[in-house]
Protein backbone atom coordinates (compact mmCIF):
# COMPACT_ATOMS: atom_id res chain seq x y z
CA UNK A 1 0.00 0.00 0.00
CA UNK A 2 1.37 3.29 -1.15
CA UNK A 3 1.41 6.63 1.59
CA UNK A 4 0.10 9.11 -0.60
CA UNK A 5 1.69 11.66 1.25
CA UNK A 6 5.52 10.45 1.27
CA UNK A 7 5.25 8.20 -1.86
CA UNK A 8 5.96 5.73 0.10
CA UNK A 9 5.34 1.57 0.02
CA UNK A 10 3.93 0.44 3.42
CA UNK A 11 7.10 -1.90 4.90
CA UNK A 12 9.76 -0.15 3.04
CA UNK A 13 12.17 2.20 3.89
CA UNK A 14 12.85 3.94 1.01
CA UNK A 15 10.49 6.09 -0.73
CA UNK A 16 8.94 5.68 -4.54
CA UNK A 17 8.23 8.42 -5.07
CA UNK A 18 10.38 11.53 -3.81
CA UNK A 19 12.87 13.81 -5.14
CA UNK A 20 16.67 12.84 -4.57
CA UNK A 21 17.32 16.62 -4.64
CA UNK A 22 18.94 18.61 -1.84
CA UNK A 23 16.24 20.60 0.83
CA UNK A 24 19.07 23.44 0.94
CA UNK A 25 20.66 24.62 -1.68
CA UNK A 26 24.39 24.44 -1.61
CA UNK A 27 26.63 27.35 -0.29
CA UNK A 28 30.11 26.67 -1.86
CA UNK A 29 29.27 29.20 -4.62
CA UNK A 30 27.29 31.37 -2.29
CA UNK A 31 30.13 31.76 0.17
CA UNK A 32 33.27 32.31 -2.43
CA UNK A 33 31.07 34.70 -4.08
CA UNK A 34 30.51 36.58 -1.30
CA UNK A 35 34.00 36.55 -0.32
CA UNK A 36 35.08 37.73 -3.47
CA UNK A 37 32.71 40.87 -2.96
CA UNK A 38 33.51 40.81 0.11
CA UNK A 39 37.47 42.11 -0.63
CA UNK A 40 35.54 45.54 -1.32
CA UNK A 41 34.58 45.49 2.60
CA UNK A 42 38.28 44.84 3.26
CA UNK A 43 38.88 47.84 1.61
CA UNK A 44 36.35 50.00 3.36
CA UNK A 45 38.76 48.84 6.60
CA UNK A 46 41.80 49.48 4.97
CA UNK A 47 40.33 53.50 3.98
CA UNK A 48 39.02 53.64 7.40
CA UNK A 49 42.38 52.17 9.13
CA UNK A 50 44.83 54.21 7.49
CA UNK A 51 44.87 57.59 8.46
CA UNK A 52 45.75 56.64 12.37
CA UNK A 53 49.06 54.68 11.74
CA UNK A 54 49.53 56.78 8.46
CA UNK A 55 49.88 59.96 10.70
CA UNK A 56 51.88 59.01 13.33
CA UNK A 57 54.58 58.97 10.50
CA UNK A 58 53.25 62.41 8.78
CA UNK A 59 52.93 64.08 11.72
CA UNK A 60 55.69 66.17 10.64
CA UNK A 61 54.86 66.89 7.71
CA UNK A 62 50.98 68.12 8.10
CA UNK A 63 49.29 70.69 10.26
CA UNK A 64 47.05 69.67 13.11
CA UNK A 65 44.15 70.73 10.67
CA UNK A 66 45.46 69.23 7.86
CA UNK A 67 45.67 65.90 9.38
CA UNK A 68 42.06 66.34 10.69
CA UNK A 69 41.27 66.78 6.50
CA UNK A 70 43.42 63.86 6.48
CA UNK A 71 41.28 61.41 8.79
CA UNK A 72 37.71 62.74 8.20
CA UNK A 73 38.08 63.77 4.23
CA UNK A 74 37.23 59.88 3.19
CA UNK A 75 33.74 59.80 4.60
CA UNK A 76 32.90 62.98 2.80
CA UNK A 77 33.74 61.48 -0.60
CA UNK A 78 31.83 58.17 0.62
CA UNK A 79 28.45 60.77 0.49
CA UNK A 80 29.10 61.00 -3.33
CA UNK A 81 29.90 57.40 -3.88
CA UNK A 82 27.08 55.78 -2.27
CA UNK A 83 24.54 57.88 -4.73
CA UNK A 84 27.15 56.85 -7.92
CA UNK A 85 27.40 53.26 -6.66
CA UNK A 86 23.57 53.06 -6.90
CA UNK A 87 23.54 54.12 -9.94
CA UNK A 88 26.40 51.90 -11.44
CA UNK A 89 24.31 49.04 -9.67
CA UNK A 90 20.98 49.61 -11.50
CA UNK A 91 23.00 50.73 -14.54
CA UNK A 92 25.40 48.24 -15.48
CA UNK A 93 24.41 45.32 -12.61
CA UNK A 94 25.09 44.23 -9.97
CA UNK A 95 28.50 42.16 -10.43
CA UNK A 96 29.91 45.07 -12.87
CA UNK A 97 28.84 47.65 -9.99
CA UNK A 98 30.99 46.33 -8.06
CA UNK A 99 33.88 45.69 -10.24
CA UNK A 100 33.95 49.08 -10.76
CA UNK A 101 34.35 50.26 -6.96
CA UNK A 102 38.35 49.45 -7.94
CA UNK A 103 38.71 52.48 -10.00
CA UNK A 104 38.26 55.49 -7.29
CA UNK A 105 40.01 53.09 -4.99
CA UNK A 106 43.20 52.22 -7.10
CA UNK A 107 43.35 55.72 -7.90
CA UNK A 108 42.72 57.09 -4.48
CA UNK A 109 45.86 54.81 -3.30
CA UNK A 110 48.30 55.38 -6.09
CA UNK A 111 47.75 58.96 -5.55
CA UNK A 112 48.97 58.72 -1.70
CA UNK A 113 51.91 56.80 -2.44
CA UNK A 114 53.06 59.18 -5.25
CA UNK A 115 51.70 62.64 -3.38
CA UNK A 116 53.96 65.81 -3.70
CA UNK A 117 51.90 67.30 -1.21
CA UNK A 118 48.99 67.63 0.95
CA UNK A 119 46.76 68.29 -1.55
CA UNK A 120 47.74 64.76 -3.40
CA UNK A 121 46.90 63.35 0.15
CA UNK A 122 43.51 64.84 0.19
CA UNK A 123 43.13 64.27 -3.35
CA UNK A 124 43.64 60.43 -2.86
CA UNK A 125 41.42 60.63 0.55
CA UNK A 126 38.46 61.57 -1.36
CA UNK A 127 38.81 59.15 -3.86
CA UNK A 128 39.42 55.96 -1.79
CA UNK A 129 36.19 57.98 0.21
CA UNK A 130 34.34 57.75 -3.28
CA UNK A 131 35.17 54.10 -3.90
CA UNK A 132 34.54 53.20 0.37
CA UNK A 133 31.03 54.75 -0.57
CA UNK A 134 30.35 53.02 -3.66
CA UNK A 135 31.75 49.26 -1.97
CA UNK A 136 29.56 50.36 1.11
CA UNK A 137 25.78 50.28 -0.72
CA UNK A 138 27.49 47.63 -3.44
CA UNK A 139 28.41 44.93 -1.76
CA UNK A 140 25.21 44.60 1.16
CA UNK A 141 23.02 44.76 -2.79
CA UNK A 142 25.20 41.92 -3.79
CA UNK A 143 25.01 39.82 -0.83
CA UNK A 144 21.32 40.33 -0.12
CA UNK A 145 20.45 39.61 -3.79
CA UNK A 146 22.70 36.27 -4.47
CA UNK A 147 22.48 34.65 -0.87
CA UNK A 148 19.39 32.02 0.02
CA UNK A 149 17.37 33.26 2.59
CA UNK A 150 19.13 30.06 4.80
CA UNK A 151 22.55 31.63 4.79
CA UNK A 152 21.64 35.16 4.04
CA UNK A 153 22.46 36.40 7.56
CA UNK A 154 25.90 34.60 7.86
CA UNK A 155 27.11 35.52 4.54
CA UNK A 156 25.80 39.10 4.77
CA UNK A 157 27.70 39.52 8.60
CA UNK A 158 30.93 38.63 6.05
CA UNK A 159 30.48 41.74 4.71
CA UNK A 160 31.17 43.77 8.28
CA UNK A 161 34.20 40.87 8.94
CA UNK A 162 35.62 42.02 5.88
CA UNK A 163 35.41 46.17 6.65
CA UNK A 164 37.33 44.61 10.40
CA UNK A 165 39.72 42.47 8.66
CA UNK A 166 41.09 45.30 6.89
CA UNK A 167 41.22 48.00 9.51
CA UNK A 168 43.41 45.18 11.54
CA UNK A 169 45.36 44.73 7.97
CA UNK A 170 46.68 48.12 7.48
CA UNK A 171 47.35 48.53 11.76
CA UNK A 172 49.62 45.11 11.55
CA UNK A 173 51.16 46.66 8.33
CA UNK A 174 52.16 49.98 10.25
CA UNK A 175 54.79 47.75 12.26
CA UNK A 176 56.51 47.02 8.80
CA UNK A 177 55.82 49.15 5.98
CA UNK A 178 56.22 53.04 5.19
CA UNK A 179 52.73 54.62 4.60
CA UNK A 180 53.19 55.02 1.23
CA UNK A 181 54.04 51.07 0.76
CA UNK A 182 50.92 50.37 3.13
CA UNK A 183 48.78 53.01 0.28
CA UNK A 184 50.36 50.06 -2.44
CA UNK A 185 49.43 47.07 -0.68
CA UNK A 186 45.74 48.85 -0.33
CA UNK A 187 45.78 49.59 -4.20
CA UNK A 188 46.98 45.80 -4.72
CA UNK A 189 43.64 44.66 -2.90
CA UNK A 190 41.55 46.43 -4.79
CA UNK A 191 42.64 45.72 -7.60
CA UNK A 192 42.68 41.58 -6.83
CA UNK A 193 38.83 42.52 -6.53
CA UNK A 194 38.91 43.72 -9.90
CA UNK A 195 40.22 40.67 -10.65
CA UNK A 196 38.44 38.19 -8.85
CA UNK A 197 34.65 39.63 -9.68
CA UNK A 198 34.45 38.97 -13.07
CA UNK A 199 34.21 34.97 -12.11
CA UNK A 200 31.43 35.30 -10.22
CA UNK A 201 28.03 35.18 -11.17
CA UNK A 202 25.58 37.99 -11.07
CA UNK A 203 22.56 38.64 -9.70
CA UNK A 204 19.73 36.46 -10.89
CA UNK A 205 17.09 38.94 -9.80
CA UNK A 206 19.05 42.07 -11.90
CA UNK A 207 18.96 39.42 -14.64
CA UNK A 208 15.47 38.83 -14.79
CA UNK A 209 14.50 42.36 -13.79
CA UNK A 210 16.21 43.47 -17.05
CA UNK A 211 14.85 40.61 -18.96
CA UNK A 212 18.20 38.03 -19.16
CA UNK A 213 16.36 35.16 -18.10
CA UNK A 214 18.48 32.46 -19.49
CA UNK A 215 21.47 34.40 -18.01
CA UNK A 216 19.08 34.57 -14.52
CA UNK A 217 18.45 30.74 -14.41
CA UNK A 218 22.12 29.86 -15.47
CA UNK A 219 23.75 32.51 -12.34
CA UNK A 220 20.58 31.06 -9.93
CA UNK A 221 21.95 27.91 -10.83
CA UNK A 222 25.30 28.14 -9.97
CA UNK A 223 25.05 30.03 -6.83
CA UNK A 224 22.15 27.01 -5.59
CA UNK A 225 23.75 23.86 -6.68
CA UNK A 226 23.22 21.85 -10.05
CA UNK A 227 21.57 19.27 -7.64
CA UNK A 228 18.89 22.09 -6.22
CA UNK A 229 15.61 22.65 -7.37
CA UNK A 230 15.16 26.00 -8.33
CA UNK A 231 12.20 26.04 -9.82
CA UNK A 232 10.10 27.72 -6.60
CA UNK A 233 12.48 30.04 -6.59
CA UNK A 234 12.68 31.24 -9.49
CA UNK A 235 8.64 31.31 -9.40
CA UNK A 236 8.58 33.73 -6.82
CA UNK A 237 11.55 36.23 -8.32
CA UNK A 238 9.35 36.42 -11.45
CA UNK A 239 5.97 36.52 -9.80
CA UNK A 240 7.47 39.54 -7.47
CA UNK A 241 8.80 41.19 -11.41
CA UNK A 242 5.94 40.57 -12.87
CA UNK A 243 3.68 42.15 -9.95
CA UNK A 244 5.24 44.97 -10.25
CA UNK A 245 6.54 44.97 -14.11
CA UNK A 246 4.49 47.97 -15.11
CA UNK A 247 5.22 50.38 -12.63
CA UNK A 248 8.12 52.79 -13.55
CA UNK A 249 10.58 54.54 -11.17
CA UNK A 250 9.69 57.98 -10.15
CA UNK A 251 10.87 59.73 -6.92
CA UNK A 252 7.12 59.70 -6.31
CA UNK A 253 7.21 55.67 -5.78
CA UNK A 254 9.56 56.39 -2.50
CA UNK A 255 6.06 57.38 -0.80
CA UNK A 256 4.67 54.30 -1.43
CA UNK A 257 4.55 52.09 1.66
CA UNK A 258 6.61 49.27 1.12
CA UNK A 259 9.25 51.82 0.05
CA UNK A 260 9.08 54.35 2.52
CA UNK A 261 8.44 52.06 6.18
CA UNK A 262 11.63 49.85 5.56
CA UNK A 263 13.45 53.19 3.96
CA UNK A 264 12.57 54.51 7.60
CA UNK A 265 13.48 51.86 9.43
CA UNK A 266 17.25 51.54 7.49
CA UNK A 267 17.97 55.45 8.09
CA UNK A 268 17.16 55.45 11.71
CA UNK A 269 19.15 52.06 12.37
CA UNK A 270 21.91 54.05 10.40
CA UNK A 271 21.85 56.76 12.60
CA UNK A 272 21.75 54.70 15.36
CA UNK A 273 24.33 52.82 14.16
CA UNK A 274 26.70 56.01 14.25
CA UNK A 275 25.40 58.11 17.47
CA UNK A 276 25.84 55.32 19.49
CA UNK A 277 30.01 56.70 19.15
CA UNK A 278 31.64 53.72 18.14
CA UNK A 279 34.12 55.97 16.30
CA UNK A 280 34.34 58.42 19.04
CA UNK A 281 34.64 55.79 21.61
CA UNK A 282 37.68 54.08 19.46
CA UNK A 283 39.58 57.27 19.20
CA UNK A 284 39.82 57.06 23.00
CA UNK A 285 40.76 53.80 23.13
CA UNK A 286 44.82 54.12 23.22
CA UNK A 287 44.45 56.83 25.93
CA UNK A 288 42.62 54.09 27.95
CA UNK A 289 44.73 51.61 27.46
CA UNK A 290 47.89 54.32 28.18
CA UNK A 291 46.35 55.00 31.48
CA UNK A 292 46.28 51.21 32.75
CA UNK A 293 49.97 51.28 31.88
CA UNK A 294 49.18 48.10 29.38
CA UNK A 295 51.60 49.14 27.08
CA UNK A 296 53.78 51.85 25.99
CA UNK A 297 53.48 51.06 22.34
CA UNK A 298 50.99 53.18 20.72
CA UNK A 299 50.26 50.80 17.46
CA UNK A 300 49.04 47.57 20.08
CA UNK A 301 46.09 48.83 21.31
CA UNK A 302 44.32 49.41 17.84
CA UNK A 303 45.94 45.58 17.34
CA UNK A 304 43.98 44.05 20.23
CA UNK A 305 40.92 46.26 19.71
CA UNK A 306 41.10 45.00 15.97
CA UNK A 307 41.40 40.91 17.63
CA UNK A 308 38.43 41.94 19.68
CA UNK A 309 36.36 42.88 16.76
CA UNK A 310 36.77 39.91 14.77
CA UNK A 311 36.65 37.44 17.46
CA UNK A 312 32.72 39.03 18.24
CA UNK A 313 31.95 40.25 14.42
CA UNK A 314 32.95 35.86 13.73
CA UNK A 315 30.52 35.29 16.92
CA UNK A 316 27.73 37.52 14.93
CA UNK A 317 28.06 35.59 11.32
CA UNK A 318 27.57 32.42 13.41
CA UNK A 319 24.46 33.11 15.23
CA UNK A 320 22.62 35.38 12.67
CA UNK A 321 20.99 33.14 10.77
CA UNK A 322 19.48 31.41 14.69
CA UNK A 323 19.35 33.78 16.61
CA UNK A 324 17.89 36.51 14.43
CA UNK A 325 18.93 39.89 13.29
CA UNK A 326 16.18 41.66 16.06
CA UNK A 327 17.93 39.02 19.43
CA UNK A 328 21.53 40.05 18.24
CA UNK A 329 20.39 44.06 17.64
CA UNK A 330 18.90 43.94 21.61
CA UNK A 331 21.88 42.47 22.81
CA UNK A 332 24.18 44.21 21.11
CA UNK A 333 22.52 47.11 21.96
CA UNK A 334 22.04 45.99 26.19
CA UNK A 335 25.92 46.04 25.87
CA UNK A 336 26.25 49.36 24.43
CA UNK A 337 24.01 50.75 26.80
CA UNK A 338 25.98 49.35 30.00
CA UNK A 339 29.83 49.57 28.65
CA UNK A 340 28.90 53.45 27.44
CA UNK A 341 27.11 54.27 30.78
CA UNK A 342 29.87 52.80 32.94
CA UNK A 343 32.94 54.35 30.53
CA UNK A 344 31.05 57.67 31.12
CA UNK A 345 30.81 57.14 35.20
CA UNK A 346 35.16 56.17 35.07
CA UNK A 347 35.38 59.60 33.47
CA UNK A 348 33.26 61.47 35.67
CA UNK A 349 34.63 59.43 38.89
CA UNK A 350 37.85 60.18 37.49
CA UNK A 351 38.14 64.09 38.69
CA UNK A 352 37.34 62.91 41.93
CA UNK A 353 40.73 62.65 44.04
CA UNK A 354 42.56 59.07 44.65
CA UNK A 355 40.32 56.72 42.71
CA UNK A 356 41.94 54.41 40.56
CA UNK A 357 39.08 53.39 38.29
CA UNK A 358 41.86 51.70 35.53
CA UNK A 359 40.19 48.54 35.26
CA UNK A 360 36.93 49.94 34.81
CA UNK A 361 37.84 52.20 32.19
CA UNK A 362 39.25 48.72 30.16
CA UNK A 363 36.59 46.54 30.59
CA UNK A 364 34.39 49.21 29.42
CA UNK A 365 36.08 49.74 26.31
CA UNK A 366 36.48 45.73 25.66
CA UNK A 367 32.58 45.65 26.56
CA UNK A 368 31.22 47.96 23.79
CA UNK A 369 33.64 46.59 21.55
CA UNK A 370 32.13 43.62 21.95
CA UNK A 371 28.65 44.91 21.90
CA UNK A 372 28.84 46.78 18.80
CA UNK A 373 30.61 44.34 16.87
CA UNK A 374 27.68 41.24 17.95
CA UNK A 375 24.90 43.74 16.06
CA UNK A 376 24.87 47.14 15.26
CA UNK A 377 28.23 46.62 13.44
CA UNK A 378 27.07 44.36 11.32
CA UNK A 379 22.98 44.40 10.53
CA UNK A 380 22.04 47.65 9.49
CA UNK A 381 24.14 46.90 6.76
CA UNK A 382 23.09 43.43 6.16
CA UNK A 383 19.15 45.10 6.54
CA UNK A 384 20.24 47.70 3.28
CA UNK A 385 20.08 44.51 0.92
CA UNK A 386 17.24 42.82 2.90
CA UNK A 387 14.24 45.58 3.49
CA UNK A 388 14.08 47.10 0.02
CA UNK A 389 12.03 46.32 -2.99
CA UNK A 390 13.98 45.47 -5.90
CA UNK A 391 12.74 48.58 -8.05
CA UNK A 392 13.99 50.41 -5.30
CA UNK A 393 16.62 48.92 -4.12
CA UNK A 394 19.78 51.03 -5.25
CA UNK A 395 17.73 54.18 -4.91
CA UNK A 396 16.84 53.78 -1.32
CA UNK A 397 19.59 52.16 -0.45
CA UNK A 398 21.73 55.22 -1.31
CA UNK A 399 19.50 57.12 0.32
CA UNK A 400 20.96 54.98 3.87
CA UNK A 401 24.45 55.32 3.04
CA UNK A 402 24.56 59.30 2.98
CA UNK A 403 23.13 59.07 5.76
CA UNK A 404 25.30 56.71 7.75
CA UNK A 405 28.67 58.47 6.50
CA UNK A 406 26.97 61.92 7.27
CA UNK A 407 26.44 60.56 10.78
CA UNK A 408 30.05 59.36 10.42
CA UNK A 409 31.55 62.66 9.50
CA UNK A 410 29.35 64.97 11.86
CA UNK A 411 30.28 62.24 14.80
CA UNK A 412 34.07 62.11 14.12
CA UNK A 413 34.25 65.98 13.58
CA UNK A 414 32.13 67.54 16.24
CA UNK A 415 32.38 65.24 19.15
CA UNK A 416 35.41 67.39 20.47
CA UNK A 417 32.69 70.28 20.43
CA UNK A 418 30.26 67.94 22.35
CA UNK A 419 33.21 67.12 24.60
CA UNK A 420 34.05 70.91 25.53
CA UNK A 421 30.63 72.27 26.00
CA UNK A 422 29.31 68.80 28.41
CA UNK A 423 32.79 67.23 29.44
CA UNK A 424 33.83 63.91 28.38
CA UNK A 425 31.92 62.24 30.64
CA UNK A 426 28.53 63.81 29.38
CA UNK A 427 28.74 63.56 25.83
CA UNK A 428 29.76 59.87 26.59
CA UNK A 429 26.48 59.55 28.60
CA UNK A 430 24.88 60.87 25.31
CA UNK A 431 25.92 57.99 23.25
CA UNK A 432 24.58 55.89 26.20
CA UNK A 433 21.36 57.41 25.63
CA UNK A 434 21.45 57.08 21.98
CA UNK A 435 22.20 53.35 22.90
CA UNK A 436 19.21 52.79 24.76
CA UNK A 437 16.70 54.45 22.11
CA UNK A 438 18.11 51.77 19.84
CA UNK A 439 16.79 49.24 21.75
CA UNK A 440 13.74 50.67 22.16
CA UNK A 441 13.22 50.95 18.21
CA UNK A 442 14.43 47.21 17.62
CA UNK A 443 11.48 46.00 20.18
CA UNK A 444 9.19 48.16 19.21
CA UNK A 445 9.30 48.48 15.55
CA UNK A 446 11.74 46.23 13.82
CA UNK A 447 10.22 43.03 12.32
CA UNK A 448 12.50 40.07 12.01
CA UNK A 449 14.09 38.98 8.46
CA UNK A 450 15.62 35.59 9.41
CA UNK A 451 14.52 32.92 7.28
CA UNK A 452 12.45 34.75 5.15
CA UNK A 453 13.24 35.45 0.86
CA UNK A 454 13.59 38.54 -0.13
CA UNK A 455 10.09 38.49 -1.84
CA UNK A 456 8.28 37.84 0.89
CA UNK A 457 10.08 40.88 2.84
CA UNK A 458 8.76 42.80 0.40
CA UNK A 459 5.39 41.68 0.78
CA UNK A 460 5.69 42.27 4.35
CA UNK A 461 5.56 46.10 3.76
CA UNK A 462 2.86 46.15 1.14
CA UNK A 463 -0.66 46.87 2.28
CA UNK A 464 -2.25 43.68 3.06
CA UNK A 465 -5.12 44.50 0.27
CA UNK A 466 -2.16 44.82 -2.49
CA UNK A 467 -0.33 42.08 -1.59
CA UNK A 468 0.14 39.63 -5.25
CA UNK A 469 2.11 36.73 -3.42
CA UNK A 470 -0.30 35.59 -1.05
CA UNK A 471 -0.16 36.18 3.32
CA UNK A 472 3.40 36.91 4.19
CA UNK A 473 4.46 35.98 7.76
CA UNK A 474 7.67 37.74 9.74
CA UNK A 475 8.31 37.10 12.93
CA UNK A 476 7.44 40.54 14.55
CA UNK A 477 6.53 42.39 18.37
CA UNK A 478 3.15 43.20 18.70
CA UNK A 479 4.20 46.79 19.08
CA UNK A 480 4.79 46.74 15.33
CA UNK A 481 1.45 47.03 13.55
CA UNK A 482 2.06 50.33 13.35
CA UNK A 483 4.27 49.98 10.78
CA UNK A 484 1.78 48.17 8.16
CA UNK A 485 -0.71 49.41 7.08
């Protein structure tokens, strides 16, 4: 007798009557893609690395404002790159988009190792700044786009690893090299990306979106497994293009709902992401670890901070994908809250006479590092190539990345201001704040992605009576009906 619903033969093991294909598809291809794209992120960390070892050599040789042009110029050209990359990603796809991050970046570095001058320096700041912008919206596209919703989270934490990996790069290169042989070894990166994109495979839902649907099925493919059955989803890309086929781009579609709730949601975790001080907090770290007499080298404690990073960012890629992108954001963001609050109350116990706060001032700073690096490093980013409808995608997404290196700049520039005018101890208490209004947003408002395609995200955010896919399902807080409609 035959089980209709296994296919199976009553007193046999083996089923008639079922397919010998995979249930997941396969992530070789997923994950060397990735890490492919993924040398872009490295570069991000090698732009944002350089200028502290870089001017403790030129220290000499630039102003104390010029070397303040020097650190902060980069994130200033990253506000023009992530608009250009957005449009190279719509433009010319996806993989090419990418490919082409190299140019402002080899440029950018061959310009510091051959500058005359400070304006060469600047010069090549903005452009690695351009190319750290364009990389920045790129590669979370990429990732988003090309990973299965099963390894999504894990593959898109890679992309924050990779940003970590190079910061630590161009710190352990500082004990070696000149700057101007660490600007080479950057250019030589970038340019191995160059290299190393064009065997990847592209976007399947760029493909179809712009009608190369043999092209689609062949990269889908690849990236799945020849073994995996594709066929569902491949269903659902189309039925999500074809739902939506007739509706051209216009700046008026960013009003729509499903555009403009997860375009919300992205720009406040971005700003989140930044006034919580994780770049304020870092350029304070070597003066914390001076004062507990750790060391006297000043090129270690950017090392260990660097070892702490990846140890917790490698903790995040883990658990993403199980835990979920709203547990690790809470977490992430409980730590924040205590390691900030308690590094502000060592700097305000601090004027008080004979109190030796040392170790609290260090496991402070090891806390938040450790905090920021198990979420907020790494999700907003991974949330740019989950929450956004495809038509939309680039646009909005470039929309987020202004505003995160905005945040950036304004942070990194004005928190001496914030510093004079409320004392180190009370701008420190800000970000603490800032830190706790995060967490309030993730439990209130911020619906959970794990698991789920990128369709059905999509659907999420769409009116229930316009929905074309059917009742979509995310994991979500009660307190967030207010964002659907």
């Amino acid at each position: 007798i035959m089980d209709a619903r296994t296919g199976s033969i009553e007193g046999e093991s083996t089923p008639l009557l079922f397919s010998t294909r995979p249930k997941k598809p396969a992530l070789c291809i997923q994950l060397s893609s990735v890490l492919v794209a993924c040398i872009g992120s490295v570069s991000v960390g090698l732009v944002l690395g350089y200028s502290s070892p870089a001017l403790i050599e030129l220290k000499t040789e630039l102003t104390a404002d010029q070397a303040s042009w020097f650190g902060s110029l980069p994130t200033l050209g990253a506000l023009a790159g992530g608009p250009i990359g957005g449009f190279m990603l719509d433009f010319v796809g996806r993989r090419t988009g990418i490919a082409f991050t190299s140019v402002p970046l080899v440029a950018g570095w061959l310009l510091i190792v051959y500058s005359q001058g400070y304006l060469w320096l600047y010069a090549g700041r903005i452009l690695t700044g351009i190319g750290m912008g364009m990389v920045s919206l790129s590669v979370p596209v990429y990732i988003g786009e090309v990973a299965s919703k099963e390894y999504r989270g894990v593959l898109g934490a890679l992309n924050q690893l990779g940003g970590v990996i190079g910061i630590q790069i161009v710190y352990a290169l500082a004990f070696i090299v000149h700057w101007r042989w660490m600007a080479f070894v950057c250019a030589s990166l970038a340019t191995c990306m160059l290299l190393g994109i064009i065997f990847v495979p592209d976007s399947p839902r760029w493909l179809l979106k712009h009608k190369y649907h043999g092209e689609a099925v062949s990269s889908l493919n690849k990236l799945r497994g020849d073994k995996y059955d594709i066929e569902g989803e491949l269903l659902e890309m189309e039925a999500n293009l074809q739902a939506h086929s007739k509706e051209k781009f216009k700046l008026s579609y960013l009003s729509k709902p499903s555009v403009y709730k997860p375009l919300v949601i992205s720009i406040v975790l971005m700003l989140f992401q930044q006034f919580c001080g994780i770049n304020a907090i870092i350029f304070y770290a070597g003066d914390i670890f001076a004062s507990t007499n750790f060391s006297s080298d000043p090129n270690l404690p950017p090392v260990i901070i660097g070892g702490v990073q990846i140890v917790a960012t490698v903790f995040c890629a883990l658990f993403m994908d199980k835990a979920g992108r709203r547990v690790l954001l809470l977490i992430s963001g409980s730590f924040l809250t205590l390691s900030s609050g308690a590094l502000g109350a060592y700097y305000y116990l601090k004027l008080q006479p004979n109190m030796d706060l040392s170790w609290l001032s260090l496991v402070s700073i090891i806390g938040y590092i450790i905090g920021f690096s198990i979420g907020w490093g790494a999700i907003p980013w991974l949330l740019l190539g989950e929450l956004f409808p495809l038509k939309v995608r680039s646009a909005a997404s470039s929309i987020s990345v202004i505003v995160n290196w905005l945040s950036a700049f304004i942070v990194t520039k004005e928190f001496s201001t914030l510093e004079n005018l409320i004392h180190k101890y009370g701008a420190i208490w800000c970000f603490t704040g800032v830190s706790l209004l995060g967490v309030i947003f993730v439990a209130l408002v911020l619906p959970e992605t794990k698991g789920k395609s990128l369709e059905e995200i999509e659907e999420y955010f769409e009116p229930s009576n316009q929905r074309k896919l059917g009742n979509t399902s995310i994991n979500e807080p009660t307190s967030t009906r207010s964002i659907q409609s």
